[in-house]
C-alpha atoms as a PDB file:
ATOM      1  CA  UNK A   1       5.796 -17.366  21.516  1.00  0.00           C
ATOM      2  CA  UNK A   2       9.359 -18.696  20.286  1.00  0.00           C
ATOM      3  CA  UNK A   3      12.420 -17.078  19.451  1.00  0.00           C
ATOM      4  CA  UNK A   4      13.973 -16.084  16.465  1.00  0.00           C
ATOM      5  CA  UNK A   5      18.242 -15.962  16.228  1.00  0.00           C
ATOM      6  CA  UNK A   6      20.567 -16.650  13.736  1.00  0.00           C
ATOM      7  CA  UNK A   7      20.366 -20.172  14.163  1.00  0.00           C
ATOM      8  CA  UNK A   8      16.918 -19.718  12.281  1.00  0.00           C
ATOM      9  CA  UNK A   9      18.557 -19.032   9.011  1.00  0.00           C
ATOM     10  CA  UNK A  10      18.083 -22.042   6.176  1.00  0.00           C
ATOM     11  CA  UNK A  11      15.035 -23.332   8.460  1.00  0.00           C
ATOM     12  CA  UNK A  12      11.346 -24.217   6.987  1.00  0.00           C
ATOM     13  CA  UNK A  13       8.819 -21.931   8.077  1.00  0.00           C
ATOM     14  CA  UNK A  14       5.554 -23.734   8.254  1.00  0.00           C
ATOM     15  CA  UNK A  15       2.374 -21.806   8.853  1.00  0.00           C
ATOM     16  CA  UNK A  16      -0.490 -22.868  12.217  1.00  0.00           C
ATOM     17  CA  UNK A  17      -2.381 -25.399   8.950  1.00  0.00           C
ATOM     18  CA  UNK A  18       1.389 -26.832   8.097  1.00  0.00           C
ATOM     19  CA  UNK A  19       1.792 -26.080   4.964  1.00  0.00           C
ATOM     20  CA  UNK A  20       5.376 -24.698   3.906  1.00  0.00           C
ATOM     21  CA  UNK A  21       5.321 -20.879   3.445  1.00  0.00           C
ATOM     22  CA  UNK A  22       9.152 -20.585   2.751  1.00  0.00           C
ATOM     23  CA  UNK A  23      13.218 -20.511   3.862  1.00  0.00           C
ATOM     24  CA  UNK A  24      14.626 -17.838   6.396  1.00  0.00           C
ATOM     25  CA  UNK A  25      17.616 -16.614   4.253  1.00  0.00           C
ATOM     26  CA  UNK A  26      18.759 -14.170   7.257  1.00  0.00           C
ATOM     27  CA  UNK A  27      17.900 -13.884  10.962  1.00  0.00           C
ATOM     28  CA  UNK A  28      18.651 -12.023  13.482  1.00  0.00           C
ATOM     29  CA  UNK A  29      18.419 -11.789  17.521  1.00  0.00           C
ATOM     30  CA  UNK A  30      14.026  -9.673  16.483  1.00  0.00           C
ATOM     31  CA  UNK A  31      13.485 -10.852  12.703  1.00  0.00           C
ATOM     32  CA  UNK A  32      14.047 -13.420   9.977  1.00  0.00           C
ATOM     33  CA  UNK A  33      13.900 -12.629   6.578  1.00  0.00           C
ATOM     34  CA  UNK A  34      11.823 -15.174   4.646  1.00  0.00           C
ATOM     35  CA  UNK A  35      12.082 -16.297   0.744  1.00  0.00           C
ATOM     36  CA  UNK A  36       8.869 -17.254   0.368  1.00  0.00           C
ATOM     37  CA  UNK A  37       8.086 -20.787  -1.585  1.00  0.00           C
ATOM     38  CA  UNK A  38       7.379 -20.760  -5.127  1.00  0.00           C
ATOM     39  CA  UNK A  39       4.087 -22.273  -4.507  1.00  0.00           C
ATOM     40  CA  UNK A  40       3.012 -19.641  -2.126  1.00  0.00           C
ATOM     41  CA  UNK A  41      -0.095 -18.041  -3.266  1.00  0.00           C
ATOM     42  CA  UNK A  42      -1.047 -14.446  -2.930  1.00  0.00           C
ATOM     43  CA  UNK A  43      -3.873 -15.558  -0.485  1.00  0.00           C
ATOM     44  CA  UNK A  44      -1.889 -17.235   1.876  1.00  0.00           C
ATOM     45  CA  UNK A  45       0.734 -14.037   1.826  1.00  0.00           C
ATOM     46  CA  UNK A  46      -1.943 -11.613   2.676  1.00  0.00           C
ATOM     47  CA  UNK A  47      -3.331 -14.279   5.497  1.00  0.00           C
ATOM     48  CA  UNK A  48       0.447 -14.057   6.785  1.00  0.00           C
ATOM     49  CA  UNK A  49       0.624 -10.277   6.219  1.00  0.00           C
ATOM     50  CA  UNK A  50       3.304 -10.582   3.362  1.00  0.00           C
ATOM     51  CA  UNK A  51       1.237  -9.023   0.719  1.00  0.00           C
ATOM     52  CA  UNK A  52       1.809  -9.991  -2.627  1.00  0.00           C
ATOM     53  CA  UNK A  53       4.057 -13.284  -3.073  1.00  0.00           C
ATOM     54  CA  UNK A  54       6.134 -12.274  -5.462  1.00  0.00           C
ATOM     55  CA  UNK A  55       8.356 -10.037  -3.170  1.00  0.00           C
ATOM     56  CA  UNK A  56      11.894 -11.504  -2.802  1.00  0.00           C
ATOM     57  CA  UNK A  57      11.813 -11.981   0.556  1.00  0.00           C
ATOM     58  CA  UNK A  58       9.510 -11.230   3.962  1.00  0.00           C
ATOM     59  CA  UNK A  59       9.911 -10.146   7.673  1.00  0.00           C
ATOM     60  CA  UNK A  60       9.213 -12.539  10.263  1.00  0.00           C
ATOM     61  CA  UNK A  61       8.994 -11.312  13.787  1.00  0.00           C
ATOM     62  CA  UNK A  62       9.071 -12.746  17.225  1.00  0.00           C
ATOM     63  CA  UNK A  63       5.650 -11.876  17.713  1.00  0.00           C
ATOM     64  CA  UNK A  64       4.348 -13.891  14.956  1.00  0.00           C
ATOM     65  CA  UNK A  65       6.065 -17.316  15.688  1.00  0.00           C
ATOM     66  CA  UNK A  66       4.729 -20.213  17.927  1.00  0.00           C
ATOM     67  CA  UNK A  67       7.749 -22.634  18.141  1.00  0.00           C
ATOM     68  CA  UNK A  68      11.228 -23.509  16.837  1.00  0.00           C
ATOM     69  CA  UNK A  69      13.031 -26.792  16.627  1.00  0.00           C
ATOM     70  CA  UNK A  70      15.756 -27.688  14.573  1.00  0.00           C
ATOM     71  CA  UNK A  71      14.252 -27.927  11.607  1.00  0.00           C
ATOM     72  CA  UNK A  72      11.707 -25.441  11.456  1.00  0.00           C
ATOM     73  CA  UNK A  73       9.738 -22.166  12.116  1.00  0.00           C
ATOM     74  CA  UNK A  74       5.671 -22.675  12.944  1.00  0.00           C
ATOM     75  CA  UNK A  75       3.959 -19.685  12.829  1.00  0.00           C
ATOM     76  CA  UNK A  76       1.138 -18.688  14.635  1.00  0.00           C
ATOM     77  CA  UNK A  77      -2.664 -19.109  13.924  1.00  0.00           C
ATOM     78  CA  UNK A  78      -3.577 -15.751  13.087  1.00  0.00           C
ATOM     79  CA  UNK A  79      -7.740 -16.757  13.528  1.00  0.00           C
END
């Protein structure tokens, strides 16, 4: 498990398969807050626990994120 801070915010977040899942627009020393990518289907969003992906944006805990380098979030494989 990785850390999330504010140095998070305007990084990629890339789910376990690599595929872009959206932006953290806000982060914080627990949780980043995620604008999901207009491509994002409601499938993946329910895999990631986001629900419906048409919500504005999406918490991201600790808990939930593999690594972080400078350019990006992974998540987690959730399977």
């Amino acid at each position: 498990m990785a850390t999330i801070d504010e140095s998070a915010e305007g990084k990629t977040v890339v789910a376990a398969d690599g595929s872009e899942v959206g932006t953290v627009v806000d982060a914080d020393n627990v949780t980043a807050y995620v604008e999901p990518d207009p491509d994002l289907t409601d499938e993946i969003a329910a895999e990631l626990g986001w629900g419906d992906a048409d919500d504005e944006t999406y918490k991201l805990d600790n808990d939930t994120v593999e690594t972080v380098t400078d350019d990006e979030i992974r998540l987690e494989d959730r399977n």
